[in-house]
N, C-alpha and C. Protein backbone atom coordinates (compact mmCIF):
# COMPACT_ATOMS: atom_id res chain seq x y z
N UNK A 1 -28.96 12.38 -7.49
CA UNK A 1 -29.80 13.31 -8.24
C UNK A 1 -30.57 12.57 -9.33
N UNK A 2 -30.08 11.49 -9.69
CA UNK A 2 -31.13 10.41 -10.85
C UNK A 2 -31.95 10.22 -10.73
N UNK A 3 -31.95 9.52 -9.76
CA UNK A 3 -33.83 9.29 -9.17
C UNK A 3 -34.44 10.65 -8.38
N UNK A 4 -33.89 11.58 -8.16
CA UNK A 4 -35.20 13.23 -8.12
C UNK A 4 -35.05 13.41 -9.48
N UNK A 5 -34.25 13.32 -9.92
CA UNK A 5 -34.66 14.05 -11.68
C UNK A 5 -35.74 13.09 -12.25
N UNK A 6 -35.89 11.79 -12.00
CA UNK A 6 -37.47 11.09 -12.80
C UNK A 6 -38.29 11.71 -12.37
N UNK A 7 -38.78 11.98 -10.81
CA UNK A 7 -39.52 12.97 -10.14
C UNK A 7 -39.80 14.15 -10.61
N UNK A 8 -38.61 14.93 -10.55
CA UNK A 8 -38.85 16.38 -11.24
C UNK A 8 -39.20 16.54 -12.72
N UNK A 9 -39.14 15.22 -14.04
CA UNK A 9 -39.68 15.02 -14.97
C UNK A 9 -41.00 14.73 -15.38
N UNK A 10 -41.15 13.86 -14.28
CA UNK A 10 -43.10 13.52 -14.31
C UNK A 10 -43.74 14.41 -13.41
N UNK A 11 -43.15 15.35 -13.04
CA UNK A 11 -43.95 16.49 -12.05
C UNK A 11 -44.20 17.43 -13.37
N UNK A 12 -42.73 17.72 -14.22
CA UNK A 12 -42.84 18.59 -15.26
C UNK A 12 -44.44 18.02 -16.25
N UNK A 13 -43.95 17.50 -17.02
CA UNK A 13 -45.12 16.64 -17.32
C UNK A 13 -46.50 16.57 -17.04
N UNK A 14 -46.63 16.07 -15.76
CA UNK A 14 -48.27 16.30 -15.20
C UNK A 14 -48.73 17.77 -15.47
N UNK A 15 -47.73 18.93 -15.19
CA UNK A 15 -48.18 19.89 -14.71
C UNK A 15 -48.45 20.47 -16.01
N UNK A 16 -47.28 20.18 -17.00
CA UNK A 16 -47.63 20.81 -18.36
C UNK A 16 -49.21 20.56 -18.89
N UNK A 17 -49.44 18.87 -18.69
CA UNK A 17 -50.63 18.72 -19.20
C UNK A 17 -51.87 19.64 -18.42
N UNK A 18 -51.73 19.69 -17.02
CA UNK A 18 -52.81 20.05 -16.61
C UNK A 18 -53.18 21.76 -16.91
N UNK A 19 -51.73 22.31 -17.40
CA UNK A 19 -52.23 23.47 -18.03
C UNK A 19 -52.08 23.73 -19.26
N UNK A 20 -51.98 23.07 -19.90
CA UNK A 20 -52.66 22.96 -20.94
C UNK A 20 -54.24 22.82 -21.04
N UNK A 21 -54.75 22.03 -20.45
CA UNK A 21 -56.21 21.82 -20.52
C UNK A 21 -56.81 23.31 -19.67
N UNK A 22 -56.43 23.66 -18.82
CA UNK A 22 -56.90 25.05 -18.13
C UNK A 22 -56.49 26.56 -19.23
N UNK A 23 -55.43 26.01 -20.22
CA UNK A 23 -55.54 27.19 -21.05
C UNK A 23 -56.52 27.10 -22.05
N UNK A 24 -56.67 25.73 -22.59
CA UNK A 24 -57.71 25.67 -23.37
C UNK A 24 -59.26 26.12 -23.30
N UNK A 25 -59.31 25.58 -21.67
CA UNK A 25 -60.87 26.13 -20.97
C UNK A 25 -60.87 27.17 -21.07
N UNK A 26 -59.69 28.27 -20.87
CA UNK A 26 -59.50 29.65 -20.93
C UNK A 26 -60.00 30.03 -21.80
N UNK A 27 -58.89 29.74 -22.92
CA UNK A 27 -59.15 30.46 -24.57
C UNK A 27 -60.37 30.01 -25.11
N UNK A 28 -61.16 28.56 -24.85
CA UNK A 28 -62.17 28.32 -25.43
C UNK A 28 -63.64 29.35 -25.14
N UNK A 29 -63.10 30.10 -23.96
CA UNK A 29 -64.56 30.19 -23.10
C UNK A 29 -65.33 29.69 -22.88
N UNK A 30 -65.13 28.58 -22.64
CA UNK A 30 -66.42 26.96 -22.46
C UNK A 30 -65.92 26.76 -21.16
N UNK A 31 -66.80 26.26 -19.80
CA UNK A 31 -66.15 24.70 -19.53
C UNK A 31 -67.08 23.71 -19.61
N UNK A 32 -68.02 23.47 -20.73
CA UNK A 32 -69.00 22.45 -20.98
C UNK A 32 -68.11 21.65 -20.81
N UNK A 33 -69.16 20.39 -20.23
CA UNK A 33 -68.17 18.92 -19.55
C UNK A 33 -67.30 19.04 -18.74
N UNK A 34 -66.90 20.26 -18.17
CA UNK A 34 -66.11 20.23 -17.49
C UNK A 34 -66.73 20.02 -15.55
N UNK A 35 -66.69 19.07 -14.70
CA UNK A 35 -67.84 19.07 -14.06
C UNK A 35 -66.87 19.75 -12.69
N UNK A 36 -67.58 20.91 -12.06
CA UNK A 36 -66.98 21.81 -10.80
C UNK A 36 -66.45 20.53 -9.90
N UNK A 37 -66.81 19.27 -9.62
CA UNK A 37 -66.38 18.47 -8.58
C UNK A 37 -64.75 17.60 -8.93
N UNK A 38 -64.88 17.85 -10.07
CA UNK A 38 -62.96 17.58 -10.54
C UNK A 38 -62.62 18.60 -9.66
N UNK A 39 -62.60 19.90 -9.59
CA UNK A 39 -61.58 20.83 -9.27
C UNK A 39 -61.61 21.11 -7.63
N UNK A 40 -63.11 20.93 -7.31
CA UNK A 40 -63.05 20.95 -5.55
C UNK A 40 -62.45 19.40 -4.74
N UNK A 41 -62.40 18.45 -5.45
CA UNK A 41 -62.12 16.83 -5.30
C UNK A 41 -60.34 17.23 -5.34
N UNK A 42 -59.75 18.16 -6.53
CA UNK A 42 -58.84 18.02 -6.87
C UNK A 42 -57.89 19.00 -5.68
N UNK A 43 -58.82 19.88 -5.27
CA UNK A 43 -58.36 20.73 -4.21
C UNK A 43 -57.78 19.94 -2.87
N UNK A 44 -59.22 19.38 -2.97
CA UNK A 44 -59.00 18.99 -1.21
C UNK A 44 -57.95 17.88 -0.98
N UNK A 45 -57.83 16.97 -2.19
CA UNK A 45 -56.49 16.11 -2.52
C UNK A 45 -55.35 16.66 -2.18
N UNK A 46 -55.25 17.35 -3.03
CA UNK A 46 -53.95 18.44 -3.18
C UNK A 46 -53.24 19.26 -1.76
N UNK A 47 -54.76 19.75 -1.18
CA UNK A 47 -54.07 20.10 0.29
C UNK A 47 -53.69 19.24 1.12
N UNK A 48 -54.23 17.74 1.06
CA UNK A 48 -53.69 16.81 2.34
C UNK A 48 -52.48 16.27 1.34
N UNK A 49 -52.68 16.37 0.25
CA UNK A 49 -50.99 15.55 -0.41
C UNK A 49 -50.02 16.46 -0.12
N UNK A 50 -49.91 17.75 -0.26
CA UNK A 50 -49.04 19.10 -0.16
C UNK A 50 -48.33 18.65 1.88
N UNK A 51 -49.70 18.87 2.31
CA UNK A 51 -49.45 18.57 3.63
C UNK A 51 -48.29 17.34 3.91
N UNK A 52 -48.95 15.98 3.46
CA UNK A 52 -48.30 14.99 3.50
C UNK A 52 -47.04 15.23 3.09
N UNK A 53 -46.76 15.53 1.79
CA UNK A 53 -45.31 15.57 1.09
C UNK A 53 -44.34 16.55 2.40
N UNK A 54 -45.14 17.33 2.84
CA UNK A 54 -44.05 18.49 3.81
C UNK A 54 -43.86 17.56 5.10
N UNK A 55 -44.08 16.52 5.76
CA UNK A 55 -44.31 15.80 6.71
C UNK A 55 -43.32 15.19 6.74
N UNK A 56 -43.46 14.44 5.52
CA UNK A 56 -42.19 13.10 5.11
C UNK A 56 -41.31 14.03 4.19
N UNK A 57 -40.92 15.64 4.17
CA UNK A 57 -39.67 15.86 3.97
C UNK A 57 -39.35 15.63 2.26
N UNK A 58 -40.69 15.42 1.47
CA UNK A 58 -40.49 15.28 -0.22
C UNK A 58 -40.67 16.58 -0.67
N UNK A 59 -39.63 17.09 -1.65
CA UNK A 59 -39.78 18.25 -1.88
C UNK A 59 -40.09 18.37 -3.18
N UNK A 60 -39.97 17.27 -4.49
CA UNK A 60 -40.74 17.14 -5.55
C UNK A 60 -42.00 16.95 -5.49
N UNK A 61 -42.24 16.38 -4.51
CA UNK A 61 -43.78 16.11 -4.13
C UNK A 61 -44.47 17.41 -3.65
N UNK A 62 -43.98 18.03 -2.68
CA UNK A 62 -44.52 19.24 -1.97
C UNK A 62 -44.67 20.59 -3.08
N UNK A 63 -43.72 20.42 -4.16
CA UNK A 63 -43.27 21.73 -5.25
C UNK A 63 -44.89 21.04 -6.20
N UNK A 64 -44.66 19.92 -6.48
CA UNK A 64 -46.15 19.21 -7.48
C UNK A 64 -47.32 19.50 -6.94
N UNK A 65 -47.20 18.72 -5.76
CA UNK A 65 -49.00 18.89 -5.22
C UNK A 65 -49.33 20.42 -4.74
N UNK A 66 -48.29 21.42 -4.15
CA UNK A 66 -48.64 22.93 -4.55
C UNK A 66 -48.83 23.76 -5.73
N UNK A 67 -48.24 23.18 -6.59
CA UNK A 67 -48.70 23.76 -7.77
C UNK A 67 -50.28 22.67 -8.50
N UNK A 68 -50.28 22.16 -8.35
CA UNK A 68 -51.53 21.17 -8.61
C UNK A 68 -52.24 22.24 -8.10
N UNK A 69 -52.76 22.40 -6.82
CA UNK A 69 -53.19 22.67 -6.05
C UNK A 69 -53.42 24.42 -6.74
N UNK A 70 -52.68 24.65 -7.06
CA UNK A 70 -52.80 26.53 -7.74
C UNK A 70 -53.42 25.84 -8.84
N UNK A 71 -53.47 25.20 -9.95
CA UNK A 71 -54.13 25.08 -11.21
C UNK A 71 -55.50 24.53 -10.78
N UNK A 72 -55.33 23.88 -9.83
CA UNK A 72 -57.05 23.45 -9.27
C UNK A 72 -57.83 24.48 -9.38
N UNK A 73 -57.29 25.38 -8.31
CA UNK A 73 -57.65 26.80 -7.74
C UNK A 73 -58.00 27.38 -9.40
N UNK A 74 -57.11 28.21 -10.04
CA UNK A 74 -57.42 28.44 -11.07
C UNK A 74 -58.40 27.86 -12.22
N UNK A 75 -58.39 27.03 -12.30
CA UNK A 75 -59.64 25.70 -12.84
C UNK A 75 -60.76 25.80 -12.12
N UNK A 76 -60.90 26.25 -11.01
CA UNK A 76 -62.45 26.21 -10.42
C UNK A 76 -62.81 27.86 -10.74
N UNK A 77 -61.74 28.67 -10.51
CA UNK A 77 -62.67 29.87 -10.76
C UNK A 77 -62.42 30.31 -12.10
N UNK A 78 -61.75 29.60 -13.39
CA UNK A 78 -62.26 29.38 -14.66
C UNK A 78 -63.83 29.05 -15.06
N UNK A 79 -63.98 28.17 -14.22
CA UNK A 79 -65.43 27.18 -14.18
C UNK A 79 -66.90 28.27 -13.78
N UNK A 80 -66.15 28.79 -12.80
CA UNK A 80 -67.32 29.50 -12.12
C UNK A 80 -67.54 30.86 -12.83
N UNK A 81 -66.22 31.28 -13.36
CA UNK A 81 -66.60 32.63 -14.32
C UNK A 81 -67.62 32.05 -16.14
N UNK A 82 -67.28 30.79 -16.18
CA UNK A 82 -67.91 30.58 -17.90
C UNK A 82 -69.68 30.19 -16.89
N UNK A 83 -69.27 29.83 -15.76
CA UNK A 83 -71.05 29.52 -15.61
C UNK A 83 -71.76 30.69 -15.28
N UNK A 84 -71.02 31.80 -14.74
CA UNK A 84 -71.90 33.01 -14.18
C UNK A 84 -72.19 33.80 -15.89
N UNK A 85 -71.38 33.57 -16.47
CA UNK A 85 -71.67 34.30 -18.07
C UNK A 85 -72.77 33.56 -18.63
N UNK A 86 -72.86 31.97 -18.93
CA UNK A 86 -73.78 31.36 -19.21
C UNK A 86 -75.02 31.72 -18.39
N UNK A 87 -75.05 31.44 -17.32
CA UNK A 87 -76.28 32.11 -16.51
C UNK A 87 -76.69 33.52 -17.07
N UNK A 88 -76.02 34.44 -17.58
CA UNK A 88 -76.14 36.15 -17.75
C UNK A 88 -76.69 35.82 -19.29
N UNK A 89 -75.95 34.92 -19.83
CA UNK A 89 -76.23 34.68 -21.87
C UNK A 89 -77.89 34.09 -21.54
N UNK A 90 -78.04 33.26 -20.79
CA UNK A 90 -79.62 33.16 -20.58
C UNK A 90 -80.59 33.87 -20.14
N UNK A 91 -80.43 34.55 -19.14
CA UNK A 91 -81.35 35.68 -18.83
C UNK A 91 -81.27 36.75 -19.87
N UNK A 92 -80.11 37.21 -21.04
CA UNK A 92 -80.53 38.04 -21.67
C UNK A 92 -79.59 39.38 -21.20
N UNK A 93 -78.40 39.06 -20.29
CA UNK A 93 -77.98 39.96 -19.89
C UNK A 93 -76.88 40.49 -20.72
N UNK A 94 -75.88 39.03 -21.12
CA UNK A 94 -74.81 39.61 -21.76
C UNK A 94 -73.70 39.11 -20.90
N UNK A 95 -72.25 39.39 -21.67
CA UNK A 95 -71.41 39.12 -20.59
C UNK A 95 -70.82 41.14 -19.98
N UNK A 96 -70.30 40.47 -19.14
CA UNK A 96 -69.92 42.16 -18.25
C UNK A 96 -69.08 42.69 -19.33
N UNK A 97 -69.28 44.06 -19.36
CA UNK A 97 -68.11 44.76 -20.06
C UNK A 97 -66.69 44.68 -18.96
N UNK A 98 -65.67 44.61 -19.97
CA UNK A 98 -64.22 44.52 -19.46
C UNK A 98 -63.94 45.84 -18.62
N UNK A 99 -64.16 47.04 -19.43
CA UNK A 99 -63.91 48.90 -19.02
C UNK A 99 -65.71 49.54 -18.56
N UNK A 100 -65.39 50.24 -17.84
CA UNK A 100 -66.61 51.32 -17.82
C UNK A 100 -67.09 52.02 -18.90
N UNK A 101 -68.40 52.09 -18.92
CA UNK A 101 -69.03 52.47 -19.96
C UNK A 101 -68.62 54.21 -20.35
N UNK A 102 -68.51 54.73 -19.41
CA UNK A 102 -67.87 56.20 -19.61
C UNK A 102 -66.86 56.38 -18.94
N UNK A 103 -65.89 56.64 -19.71
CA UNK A 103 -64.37 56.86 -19.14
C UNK A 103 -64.11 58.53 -18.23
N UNK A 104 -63.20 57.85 -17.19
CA UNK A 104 -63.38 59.32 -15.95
C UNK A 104 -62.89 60.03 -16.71
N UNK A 105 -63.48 61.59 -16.14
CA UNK A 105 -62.66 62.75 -17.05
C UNK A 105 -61.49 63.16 -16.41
């Protein structure tokens, strides 16, 4: 169990960091600099590593690169919701309201 627990430590680790930075994109409402081809690059990685890890039977690997693989996911359509608002803040539109403008009776 020594050597999966270094594994299951730097899996902890990676993953903390990488959400961390996806909560920040969150809460910031930005993803200036953030460029869409990290997260589709990071996808398509993620599915042949996920794949791979289930092949050769690694299950720290397979638990990492699937969850990678969900924060990718989440990270791209972070990305794509701050650009469709930016697109709307330029035309003059606004961002969407959260509720309907008149509540059902």
């Amino acid at each position: 169990m020594g050597i999966e627990a270094v594994g299951w430590f730097s899996s902890f680790i990676l993953l903390l960091t990488l959400g961390t930075q996806i909560h920040k994109q969150w809460k910031t409402g930005s993803s200036e600099g953030v460029s869409q081809w990290l997260f589709l690059g990071q996808i398509t990685a993620s599915v042949g590593f996920t794949t791979y890890s289930v092949l050769v039977g690694n299950w720290v690997f397979v638990v990492t690169n699937a969850l990678i693989l969900v924060s990718a996911l989440v990270g791209e359509l972070i990305v794509l919701k701050h650009r469709r608002a930016e697109r709307r803040g330029a035309r003059g539109e606004g961002p969407l309201p959260l509720r309907p403008a008149h509540p059902r009776s």
